[in-house]
Every structure is written in C-alpha cells, then in structure tokens.
PDB file of N, CA and C in Angstrom:
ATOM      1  N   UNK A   1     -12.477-113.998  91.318  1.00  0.00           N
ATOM      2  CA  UNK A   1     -13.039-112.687  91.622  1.00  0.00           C
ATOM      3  C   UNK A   1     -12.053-111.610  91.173  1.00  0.00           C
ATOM      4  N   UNK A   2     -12.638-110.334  90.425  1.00  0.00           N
ATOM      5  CA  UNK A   2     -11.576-109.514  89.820  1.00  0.00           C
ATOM      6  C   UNK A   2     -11.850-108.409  90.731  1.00  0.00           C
ATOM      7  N   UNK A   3     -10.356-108.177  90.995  1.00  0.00           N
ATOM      8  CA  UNK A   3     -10.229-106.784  92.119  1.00  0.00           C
ATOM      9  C   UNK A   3      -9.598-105.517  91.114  1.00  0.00           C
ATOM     10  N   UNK A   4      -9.252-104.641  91.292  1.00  0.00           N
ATOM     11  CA  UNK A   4      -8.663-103.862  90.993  1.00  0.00           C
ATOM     12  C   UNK A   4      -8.397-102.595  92.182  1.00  0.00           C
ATOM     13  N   UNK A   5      -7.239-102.909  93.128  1.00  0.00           N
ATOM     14  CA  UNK A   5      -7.137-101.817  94.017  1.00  0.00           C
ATOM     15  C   UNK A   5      -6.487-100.838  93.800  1.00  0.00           C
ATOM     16  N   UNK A   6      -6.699 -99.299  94.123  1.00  0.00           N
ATOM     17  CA  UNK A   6      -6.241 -98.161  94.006  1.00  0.00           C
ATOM     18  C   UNK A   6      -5.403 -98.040  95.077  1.00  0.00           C
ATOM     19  N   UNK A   7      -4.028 -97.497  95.054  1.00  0.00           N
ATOM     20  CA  UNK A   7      -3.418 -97.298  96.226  1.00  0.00           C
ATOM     21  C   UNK A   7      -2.621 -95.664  95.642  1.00  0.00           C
ATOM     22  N   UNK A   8      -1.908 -94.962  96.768  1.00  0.00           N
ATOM     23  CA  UNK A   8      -0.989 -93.776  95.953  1.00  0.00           C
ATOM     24  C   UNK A   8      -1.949 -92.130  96.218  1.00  0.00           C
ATOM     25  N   UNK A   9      -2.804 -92.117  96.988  1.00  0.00           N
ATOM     26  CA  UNK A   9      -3.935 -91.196  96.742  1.00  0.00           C
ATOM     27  C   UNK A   9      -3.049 -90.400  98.440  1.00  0.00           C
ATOM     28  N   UNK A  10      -3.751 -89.218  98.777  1.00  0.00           N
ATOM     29  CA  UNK A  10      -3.480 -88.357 100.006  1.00  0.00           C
ATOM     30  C   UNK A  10      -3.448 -86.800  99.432  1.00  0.00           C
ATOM     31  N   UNK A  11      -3.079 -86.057 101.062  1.00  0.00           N
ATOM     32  CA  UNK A  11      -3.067 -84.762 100.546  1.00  0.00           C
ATOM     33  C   UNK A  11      -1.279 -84.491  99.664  1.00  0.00           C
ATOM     34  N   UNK A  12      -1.868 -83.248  98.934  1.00  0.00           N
ATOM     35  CA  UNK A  12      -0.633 -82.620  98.560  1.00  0.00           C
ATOM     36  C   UNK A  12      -0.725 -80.943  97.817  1.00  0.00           C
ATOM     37  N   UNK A  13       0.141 -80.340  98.422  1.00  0.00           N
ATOM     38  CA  UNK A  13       0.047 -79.022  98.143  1.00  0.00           C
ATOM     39  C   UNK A  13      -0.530 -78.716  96.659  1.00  0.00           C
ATOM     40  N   UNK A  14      -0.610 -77.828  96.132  1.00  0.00           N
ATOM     41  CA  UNK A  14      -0.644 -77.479  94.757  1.00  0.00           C
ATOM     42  C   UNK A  14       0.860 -77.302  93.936  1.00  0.00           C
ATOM     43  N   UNK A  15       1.440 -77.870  92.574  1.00  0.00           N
ATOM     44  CA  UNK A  15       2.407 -77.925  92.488  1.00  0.00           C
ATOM     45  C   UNK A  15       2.978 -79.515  92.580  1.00  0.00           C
ATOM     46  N   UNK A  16       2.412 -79.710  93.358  1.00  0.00           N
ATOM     47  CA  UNK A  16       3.212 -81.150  94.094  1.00  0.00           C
ATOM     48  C   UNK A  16       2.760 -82.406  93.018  1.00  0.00           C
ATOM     49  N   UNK A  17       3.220 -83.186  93.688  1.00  0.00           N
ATOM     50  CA  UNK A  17       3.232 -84.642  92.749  1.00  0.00           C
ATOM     51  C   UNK A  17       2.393 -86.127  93.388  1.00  0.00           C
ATOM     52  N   UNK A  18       2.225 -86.523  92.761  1.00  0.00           N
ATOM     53  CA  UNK A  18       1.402 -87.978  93.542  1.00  0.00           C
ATOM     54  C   UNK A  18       1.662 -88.953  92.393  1.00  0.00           C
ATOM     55  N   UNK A  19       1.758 -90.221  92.807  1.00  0.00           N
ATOM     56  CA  UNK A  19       1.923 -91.727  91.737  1.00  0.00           C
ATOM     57  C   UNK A  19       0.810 -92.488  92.262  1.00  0.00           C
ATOM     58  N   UNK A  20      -0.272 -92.578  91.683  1.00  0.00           N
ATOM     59  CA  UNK A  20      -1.138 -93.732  91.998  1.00  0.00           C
ATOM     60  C   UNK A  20      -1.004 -94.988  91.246  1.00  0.00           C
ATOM     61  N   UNK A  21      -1.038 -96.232  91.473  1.00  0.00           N
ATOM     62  CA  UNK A  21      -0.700 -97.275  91.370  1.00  0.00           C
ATOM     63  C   UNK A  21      -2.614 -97.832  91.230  1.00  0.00           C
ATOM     64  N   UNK A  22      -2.345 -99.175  90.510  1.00  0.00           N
ATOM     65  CA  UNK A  22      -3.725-100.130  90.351  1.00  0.00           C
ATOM     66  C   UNK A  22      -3.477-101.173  90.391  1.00  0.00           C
ATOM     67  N   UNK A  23      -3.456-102.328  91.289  1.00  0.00           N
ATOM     68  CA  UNK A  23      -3.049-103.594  91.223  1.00  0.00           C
ATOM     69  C   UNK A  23      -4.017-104.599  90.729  1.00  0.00           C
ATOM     70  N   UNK A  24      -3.856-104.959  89.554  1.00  0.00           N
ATOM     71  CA  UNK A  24      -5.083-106.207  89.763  1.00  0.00           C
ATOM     72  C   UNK A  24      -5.036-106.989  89.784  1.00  0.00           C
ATOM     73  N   UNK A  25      -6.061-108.117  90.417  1.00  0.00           N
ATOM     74  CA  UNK A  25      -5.627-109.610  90.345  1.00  0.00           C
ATOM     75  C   UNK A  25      -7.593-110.280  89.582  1.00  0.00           C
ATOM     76  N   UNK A  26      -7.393-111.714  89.575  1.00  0.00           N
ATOM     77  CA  UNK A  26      -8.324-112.097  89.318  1.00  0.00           C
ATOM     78  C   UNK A  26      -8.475-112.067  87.376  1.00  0.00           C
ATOM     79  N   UNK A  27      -7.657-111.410  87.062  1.00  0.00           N
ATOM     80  CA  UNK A  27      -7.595-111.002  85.575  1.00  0.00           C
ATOM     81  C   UNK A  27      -6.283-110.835  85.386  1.00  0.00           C
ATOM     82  N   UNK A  28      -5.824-111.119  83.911  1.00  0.00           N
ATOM     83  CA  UNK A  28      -4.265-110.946  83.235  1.00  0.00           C
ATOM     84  C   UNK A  28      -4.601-109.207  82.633  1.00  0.00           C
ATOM     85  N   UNK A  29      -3.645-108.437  82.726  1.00  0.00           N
ATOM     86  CA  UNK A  29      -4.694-106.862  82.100  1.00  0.00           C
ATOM     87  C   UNK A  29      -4.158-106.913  80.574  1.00  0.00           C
ATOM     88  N   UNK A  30      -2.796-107.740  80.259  1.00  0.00           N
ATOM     89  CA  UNK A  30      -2.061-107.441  78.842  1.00  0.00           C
ATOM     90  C   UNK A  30      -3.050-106.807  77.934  1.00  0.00           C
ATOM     91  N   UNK A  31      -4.102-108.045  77.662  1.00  0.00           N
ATOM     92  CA  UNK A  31      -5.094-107.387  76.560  1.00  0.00           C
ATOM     93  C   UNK A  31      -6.438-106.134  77.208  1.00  0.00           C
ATOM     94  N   UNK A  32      -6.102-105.639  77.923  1.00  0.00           N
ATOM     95  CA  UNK A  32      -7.120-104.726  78.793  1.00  0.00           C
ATOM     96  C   UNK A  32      -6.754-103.185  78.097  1.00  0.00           C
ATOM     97  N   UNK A  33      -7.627-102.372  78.238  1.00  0.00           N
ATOM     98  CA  UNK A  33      -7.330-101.227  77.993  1.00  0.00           C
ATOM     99  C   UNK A  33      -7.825-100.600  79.753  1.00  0.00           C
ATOM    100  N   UNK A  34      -6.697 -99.865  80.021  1.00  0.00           N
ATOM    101  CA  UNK A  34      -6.728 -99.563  81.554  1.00  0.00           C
ATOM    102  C   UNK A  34      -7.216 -98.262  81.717  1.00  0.00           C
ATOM    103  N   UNK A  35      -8.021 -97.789  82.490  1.00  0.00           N
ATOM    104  CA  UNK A  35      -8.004 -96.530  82.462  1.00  0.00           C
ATOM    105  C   UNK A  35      -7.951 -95.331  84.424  1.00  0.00           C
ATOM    106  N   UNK A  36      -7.756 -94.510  84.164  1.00  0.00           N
ATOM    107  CA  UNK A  36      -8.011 -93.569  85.863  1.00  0.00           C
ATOM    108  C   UNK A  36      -9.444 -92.539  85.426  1.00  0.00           C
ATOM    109  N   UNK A  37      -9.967 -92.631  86.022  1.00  0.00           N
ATOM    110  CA  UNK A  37     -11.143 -91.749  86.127  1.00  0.00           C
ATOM    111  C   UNK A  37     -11.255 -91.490  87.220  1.00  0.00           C
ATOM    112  N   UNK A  38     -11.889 -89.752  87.247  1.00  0.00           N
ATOM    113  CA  UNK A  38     -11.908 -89.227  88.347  1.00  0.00           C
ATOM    114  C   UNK A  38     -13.435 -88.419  88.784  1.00  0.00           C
ATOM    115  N   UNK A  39     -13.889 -88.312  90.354  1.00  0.00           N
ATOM    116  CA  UNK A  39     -15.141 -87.430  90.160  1.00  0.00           C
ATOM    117  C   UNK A  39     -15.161 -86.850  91.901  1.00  0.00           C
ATOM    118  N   UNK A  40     -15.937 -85.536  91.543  1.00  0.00           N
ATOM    119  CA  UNK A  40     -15.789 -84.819  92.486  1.00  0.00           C
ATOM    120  C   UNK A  40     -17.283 -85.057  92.944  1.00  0.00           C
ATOM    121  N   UNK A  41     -17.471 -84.639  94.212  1.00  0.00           N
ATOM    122  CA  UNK A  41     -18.958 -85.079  94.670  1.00  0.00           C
ATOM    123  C   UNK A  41     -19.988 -83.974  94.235  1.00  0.00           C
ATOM    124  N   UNK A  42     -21.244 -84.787  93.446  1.00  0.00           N
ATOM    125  CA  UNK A  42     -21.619 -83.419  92.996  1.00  0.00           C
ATOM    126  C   UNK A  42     -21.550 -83.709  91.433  1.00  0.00           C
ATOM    127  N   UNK A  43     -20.500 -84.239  90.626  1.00  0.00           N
ATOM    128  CA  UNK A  43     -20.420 -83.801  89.512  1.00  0.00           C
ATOM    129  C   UNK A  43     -20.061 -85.319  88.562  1.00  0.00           C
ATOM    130  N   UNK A  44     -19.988 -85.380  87.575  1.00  0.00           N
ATOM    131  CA  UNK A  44     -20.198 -87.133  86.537  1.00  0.00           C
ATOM    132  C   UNK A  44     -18.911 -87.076  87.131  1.00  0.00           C
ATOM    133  N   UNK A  45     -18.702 -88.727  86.920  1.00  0.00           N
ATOM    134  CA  UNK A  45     -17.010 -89.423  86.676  1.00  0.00           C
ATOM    135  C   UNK A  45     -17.037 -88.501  85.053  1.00  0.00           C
ATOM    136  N   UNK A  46     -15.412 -88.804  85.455  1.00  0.00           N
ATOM    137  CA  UNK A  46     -14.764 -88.081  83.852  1.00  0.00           C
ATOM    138  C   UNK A  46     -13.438 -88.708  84.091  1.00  0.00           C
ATOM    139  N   UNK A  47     -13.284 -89.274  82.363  1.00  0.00           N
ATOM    140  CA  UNK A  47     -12.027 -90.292  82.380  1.00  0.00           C
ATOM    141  C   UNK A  47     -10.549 -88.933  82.061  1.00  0.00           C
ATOM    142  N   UNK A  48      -9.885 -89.517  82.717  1.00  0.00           N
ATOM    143  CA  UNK A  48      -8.044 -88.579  82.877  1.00  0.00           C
ATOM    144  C   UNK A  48      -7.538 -89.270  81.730  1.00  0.00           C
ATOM    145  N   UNK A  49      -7.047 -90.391  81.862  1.00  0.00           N
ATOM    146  CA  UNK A  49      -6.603 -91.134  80.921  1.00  0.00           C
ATOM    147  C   UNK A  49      -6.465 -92.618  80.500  1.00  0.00           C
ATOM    148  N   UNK A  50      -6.236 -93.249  79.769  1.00  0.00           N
ATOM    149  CA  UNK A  50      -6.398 -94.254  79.393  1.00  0.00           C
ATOM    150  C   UNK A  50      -5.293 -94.989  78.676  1.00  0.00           C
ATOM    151  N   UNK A  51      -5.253 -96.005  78.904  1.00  0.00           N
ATOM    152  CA  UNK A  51      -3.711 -96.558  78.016  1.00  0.00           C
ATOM    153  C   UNK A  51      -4.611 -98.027  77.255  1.00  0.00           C
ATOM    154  N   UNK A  52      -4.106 -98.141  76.078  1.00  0.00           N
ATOM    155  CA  UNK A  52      -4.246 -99.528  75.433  1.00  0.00           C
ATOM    156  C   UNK A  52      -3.719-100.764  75.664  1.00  0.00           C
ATOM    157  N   UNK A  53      -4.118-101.806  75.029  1.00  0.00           N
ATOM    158  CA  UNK A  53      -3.246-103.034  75.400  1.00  0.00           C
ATOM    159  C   UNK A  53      -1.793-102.699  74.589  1.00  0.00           C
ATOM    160  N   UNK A  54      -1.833-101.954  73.894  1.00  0.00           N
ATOM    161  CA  UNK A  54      -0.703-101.391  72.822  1.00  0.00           C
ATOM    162  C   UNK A  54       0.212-100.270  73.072  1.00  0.00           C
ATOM    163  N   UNK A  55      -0.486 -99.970  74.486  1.00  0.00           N
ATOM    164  CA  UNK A  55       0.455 -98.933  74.757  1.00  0.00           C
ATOM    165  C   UNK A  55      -0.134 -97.545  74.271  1.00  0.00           C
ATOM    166  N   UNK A  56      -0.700 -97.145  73.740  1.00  0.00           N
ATOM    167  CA  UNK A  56      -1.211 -95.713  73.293  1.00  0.00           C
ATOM    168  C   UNK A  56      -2.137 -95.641  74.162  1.00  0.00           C
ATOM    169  N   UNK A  57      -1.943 -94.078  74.342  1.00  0.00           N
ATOM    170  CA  UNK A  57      -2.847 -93.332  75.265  1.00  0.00           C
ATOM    171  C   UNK A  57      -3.036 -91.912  75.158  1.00  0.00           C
ATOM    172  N   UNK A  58      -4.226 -91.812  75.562  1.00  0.00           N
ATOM    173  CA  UNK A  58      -5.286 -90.811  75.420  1.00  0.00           C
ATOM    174  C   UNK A  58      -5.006 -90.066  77.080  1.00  0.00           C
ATOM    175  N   UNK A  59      -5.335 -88.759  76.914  1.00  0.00           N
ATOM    176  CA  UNK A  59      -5.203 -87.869  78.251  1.00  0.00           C
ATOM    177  C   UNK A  59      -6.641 -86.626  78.036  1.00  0.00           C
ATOM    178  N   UNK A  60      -7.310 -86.533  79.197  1.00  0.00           N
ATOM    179  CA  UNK A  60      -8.291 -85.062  78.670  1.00  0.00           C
ATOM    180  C   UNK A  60      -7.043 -84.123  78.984  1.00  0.00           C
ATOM    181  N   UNK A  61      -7.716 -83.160  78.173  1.00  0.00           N
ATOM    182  CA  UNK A  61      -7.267 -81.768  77.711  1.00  0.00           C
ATOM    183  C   UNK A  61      -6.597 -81.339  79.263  1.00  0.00           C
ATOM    184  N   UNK A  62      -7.469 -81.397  80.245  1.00  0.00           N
ATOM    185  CA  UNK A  62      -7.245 -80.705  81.230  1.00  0.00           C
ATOM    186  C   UNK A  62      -5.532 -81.316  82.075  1.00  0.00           C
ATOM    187  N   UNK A  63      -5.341 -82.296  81.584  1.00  0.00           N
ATOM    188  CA  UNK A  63      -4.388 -83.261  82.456  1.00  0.00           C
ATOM    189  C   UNK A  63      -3.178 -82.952  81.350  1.00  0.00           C
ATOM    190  N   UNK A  64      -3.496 -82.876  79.911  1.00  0.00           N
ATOM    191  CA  UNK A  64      -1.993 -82.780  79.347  1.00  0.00           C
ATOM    192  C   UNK A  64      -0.692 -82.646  79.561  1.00  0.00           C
ATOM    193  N   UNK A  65      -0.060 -82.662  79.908  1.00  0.00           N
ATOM    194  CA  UNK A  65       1.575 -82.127  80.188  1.00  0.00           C
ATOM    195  C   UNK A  65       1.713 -82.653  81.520  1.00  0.00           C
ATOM    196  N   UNK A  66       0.648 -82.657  81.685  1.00  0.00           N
ATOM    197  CA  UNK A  66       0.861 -82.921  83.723  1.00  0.00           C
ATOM    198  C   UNK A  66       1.196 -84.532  84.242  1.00  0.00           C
ATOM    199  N   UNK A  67       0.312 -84.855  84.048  1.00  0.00           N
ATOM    200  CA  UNK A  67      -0.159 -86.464  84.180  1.00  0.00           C
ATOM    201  C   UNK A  67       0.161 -87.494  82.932  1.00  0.00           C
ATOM    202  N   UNK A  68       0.383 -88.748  83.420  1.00  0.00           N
ATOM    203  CA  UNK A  68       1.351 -89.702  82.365  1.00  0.00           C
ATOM    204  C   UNK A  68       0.944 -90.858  82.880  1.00  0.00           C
ATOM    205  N   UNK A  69       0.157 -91.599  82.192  1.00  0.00           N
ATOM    206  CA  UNK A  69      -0.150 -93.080  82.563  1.00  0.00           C
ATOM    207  C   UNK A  69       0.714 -93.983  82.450  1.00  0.00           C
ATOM    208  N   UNK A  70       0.734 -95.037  83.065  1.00  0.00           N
ATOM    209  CA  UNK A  70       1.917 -96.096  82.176  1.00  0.00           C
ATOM    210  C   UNK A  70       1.475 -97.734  82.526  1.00  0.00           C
ATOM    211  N   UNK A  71       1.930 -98.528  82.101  1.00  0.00           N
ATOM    212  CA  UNK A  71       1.382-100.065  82.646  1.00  0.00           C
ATOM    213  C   UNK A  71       2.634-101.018  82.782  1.00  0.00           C
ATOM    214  N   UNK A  72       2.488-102.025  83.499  1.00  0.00           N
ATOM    215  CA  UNK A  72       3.571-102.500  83.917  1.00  0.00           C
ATOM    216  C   UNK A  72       2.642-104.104  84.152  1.00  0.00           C
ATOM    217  N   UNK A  73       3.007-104.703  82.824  1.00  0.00           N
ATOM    218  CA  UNK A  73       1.857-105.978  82.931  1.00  0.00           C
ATOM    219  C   UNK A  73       2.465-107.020  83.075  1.00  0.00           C
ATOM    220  N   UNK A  74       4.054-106.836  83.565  1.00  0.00           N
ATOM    221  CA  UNK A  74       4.478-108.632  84.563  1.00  0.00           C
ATOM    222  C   UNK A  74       4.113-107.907  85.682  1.00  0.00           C
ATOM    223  N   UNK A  75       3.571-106.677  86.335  1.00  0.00           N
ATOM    224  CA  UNK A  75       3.179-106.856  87.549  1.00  0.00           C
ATOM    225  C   UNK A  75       1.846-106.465  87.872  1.00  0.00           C
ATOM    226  N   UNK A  76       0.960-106.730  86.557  1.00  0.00           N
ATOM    227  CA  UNK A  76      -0.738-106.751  86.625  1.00  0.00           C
ATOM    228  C   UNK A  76      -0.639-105.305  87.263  1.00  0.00           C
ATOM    229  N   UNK A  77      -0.323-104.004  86.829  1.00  0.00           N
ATOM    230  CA  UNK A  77      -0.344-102.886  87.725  1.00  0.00           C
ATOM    231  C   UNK A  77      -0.367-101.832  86.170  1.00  0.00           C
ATOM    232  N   UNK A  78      -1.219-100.653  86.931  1.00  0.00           N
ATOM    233  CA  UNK A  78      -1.075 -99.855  85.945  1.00  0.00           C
ATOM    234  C   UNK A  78      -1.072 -98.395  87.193  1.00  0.00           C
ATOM    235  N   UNK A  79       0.070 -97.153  86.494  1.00  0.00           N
ATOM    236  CA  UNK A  79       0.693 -95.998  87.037  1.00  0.00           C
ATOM    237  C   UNK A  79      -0.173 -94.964  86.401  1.00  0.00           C
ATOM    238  N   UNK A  80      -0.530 -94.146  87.686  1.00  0.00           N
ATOM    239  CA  UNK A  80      -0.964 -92.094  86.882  1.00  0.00           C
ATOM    240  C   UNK A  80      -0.024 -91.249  87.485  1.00  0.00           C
ATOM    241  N   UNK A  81       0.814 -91.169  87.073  1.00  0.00           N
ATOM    242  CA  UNK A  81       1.317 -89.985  87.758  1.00  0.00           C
ATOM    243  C   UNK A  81       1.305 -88.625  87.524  1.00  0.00           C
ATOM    244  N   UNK A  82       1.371 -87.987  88.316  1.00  0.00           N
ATOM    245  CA  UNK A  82       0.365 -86.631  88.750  1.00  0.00           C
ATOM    246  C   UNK A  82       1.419 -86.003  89.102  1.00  0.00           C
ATOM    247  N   UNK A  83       2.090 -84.587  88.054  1.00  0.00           N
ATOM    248  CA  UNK A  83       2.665 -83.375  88.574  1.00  0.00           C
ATOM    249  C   UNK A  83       1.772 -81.998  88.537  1.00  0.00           C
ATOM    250  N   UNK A  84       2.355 -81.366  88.793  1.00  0.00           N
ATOM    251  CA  UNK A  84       1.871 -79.825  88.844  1.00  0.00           C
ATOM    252  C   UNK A  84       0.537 -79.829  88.696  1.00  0.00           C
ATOM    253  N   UNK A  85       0.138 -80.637  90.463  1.00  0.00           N
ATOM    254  CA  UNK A  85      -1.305 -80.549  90.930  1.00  0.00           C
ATOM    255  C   UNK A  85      -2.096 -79.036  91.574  1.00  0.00           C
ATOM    256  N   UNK A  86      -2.932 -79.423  90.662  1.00  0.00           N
ATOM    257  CA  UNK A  86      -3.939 -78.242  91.242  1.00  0.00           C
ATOM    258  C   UNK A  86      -5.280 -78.675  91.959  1.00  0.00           C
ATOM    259  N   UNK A  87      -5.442 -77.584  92.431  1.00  0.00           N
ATOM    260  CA  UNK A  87      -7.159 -77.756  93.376  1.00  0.00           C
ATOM    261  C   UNK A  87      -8.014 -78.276  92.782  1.00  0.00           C
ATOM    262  N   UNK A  88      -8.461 -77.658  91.342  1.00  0.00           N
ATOM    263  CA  UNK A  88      -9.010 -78.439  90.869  1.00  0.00           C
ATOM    264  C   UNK A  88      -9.038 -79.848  90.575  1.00  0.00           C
ATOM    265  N   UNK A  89      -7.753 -80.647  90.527  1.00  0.00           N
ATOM    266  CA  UNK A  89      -7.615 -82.124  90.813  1.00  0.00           C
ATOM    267  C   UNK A  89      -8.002 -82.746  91.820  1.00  0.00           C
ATOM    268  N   UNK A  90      -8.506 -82.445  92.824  1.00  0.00           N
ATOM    269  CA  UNK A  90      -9.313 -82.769  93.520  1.00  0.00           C
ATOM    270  C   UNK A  90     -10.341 -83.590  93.767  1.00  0.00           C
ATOM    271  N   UNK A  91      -9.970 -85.184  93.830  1.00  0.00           N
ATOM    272  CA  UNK A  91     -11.306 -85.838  93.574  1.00  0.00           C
ATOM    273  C   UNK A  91     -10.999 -87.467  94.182  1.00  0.00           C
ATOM    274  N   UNK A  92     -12.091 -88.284  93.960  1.00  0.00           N
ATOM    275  CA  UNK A  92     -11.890 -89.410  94.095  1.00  0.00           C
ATOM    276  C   UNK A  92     -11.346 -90.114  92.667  1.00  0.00           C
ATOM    277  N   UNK A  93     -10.368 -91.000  92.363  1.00  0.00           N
ATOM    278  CA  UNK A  93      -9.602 -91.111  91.384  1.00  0.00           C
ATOM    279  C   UNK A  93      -9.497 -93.041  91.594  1.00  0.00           C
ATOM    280  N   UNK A  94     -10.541 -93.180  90.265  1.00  0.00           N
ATOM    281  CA  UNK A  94     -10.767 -94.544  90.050  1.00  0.00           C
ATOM    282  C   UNK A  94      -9.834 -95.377  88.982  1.00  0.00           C
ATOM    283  N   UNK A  95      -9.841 -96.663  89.220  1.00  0.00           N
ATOM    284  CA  UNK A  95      -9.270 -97.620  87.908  1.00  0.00           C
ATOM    285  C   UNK A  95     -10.229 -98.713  87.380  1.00  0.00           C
ATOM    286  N   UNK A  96     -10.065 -98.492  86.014  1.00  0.00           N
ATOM    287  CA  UNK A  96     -10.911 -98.763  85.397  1.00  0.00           C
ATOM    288  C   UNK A  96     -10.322-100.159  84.125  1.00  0.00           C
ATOM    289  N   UNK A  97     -10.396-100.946  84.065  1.00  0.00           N
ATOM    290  CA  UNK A  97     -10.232-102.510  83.571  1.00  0.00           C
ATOM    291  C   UNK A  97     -11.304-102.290  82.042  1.00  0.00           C
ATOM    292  N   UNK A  98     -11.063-102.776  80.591  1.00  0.00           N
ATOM    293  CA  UNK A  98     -12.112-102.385  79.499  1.00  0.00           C
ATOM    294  C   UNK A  98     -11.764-104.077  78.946  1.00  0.00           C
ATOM    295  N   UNK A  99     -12.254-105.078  78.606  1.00  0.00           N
ATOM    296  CA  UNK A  99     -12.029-105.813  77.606  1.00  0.00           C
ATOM    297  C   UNK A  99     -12.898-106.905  77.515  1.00  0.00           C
ATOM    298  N   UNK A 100     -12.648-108.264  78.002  1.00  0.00           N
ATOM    299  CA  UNK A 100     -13.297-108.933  78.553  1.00  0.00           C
ATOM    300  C   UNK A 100     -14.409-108.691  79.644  1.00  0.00           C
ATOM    301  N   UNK A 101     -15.387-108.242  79.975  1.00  0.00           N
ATOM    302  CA  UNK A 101     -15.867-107.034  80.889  1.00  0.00           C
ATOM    303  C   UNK A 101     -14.991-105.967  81.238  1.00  0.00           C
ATOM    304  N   UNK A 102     -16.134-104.715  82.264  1.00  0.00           N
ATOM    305  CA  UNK A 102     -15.631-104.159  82.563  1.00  0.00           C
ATOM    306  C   UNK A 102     -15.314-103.983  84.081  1.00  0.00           C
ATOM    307  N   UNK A 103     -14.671-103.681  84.708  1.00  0.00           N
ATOM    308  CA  UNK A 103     -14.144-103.643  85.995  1.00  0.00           C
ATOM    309  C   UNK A 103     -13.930-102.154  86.340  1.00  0.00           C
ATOM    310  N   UNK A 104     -14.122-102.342  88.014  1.00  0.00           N
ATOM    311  CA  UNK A 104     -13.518-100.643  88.467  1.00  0.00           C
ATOM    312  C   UNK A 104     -13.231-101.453  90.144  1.00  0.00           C
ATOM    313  N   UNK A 105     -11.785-100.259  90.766  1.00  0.00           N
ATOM    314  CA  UNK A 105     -11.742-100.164  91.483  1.00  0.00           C
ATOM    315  C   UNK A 105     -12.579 -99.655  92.811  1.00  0.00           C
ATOM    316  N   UNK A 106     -12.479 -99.392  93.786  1.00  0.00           N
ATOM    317  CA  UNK A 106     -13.099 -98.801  94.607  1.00  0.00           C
ATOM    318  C   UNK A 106     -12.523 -96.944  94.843  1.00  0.00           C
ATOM    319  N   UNK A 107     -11.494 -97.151  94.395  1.00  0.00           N
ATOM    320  CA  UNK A 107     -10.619 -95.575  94.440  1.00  0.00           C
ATOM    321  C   UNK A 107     -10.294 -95.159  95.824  1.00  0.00           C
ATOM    322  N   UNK A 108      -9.465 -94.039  95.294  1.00  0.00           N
ATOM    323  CA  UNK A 108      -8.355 -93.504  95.583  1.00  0.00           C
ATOM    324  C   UNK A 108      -8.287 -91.891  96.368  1.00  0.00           C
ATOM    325  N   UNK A 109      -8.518 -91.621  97.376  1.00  0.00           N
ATOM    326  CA  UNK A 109      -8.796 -90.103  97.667  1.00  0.00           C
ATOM    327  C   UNK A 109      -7.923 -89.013  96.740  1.00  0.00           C
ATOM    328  N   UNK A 110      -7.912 -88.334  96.155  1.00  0.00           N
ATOM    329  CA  UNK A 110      -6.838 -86.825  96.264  1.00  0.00           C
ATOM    330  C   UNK A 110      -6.926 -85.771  96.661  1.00  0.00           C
ATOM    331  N   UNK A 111      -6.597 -85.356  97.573  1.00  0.00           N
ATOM    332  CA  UNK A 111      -6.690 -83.681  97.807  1.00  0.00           C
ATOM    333  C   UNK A 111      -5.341 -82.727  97.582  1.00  0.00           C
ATOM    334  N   UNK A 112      -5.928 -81.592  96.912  1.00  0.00           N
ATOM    335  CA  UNK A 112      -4.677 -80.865  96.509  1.00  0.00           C
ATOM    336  C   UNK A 112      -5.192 -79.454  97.254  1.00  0.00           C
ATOM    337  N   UNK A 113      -4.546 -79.198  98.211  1.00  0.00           N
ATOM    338  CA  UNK A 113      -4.706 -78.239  98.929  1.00  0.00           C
ATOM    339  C   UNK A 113      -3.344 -77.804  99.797  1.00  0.00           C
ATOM    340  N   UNK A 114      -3.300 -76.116  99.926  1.00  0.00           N
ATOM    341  CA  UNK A 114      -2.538 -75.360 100.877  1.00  0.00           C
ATOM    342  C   UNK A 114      -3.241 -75.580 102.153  1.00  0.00           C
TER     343      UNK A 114
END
C-alpha cells in the first residue's frame, strides 16, 4: 500500500518560514518525479513545485525566490521549504508521487496569518 504523508504544516506569521516534509513508504521515489501542490477552499489545486528523478525543478511564478524543494531518496522523503510567507500562501499543501502511477498525500494545513 503506497502512503505518502505530509507532515511540517501550522500557523505562521507573514515573513516567517515553514519546512514541510513527505515521507513515503510502499514505493522507492528515486525514479518518481515528486511534487507539493497546494489549494485553497473554493479554488483548483495548483502545483508550487516539482522536482525530477534528476533533480531539476520547476517552481510557479508565484513561489520563486521563496520556496525550494529538495529530495532526500535514502530517506524516501521529499522537502518544501517555505520563506517569506504570505497570506496568500494559505492553503492545504499536498504531495504528490508521478511515475509508476500516481499518488497523493492527504496534506498538510498552512496558515499564514498575524
């Protein structure tokens, strides 16, 4: 059975920082292309970013400079980390598994609020 859990999610001011983490089991991710997607209630999922089995990665426009994916595949885990959060980041914040099927977590709360 393939899991993929989201952990790393809570409140945090605007400015502030968060590391969400994706653990998976049930699957090896090496050859996976991993991804975080995020959605606010109300509005589509929309993918943040994405990393390859190769290591290259893609970010939307909106996350540039801010946010930095990374993967760490002796420990089946893949990283978003999240600086200079804004309100608008605000959302439920999923992980997403691409290769051999596709997989998703259950996600991750964020709130970025004063």
């Amino acid at each position: 059975q393939v899991q993929l859990v989201e952990s790393g999610g809570g409140l945090v001011q605007p400015g502030g920082s968060l590391r969400l983490s994706c653990a998976a089991s049930g699957i090896i991710i090496n050859p996976y292309a991993m991804g975080w997607y995020r959605q606010d209630p109300g509005k589509q999922r929309e993918l943040v970013a994405r990393i390859g089995s190769d290591s290259s990665t893609y970010y939307a426009d909106s996350v540039k400079g801010r946010f930095t994916i990374s993967r760490d595949n002796a420990k089946n885990t893949v990283y978003l980390q999240m600086n200079s959060l804004k309100s608008e980041d605000t959302a439920v914040y999923y992980c997403n598994a691409i290769w051999a099927g596709i997989y998703w977590g259950r996600g991750t709360q964020v709130t970025v609020s004063s």
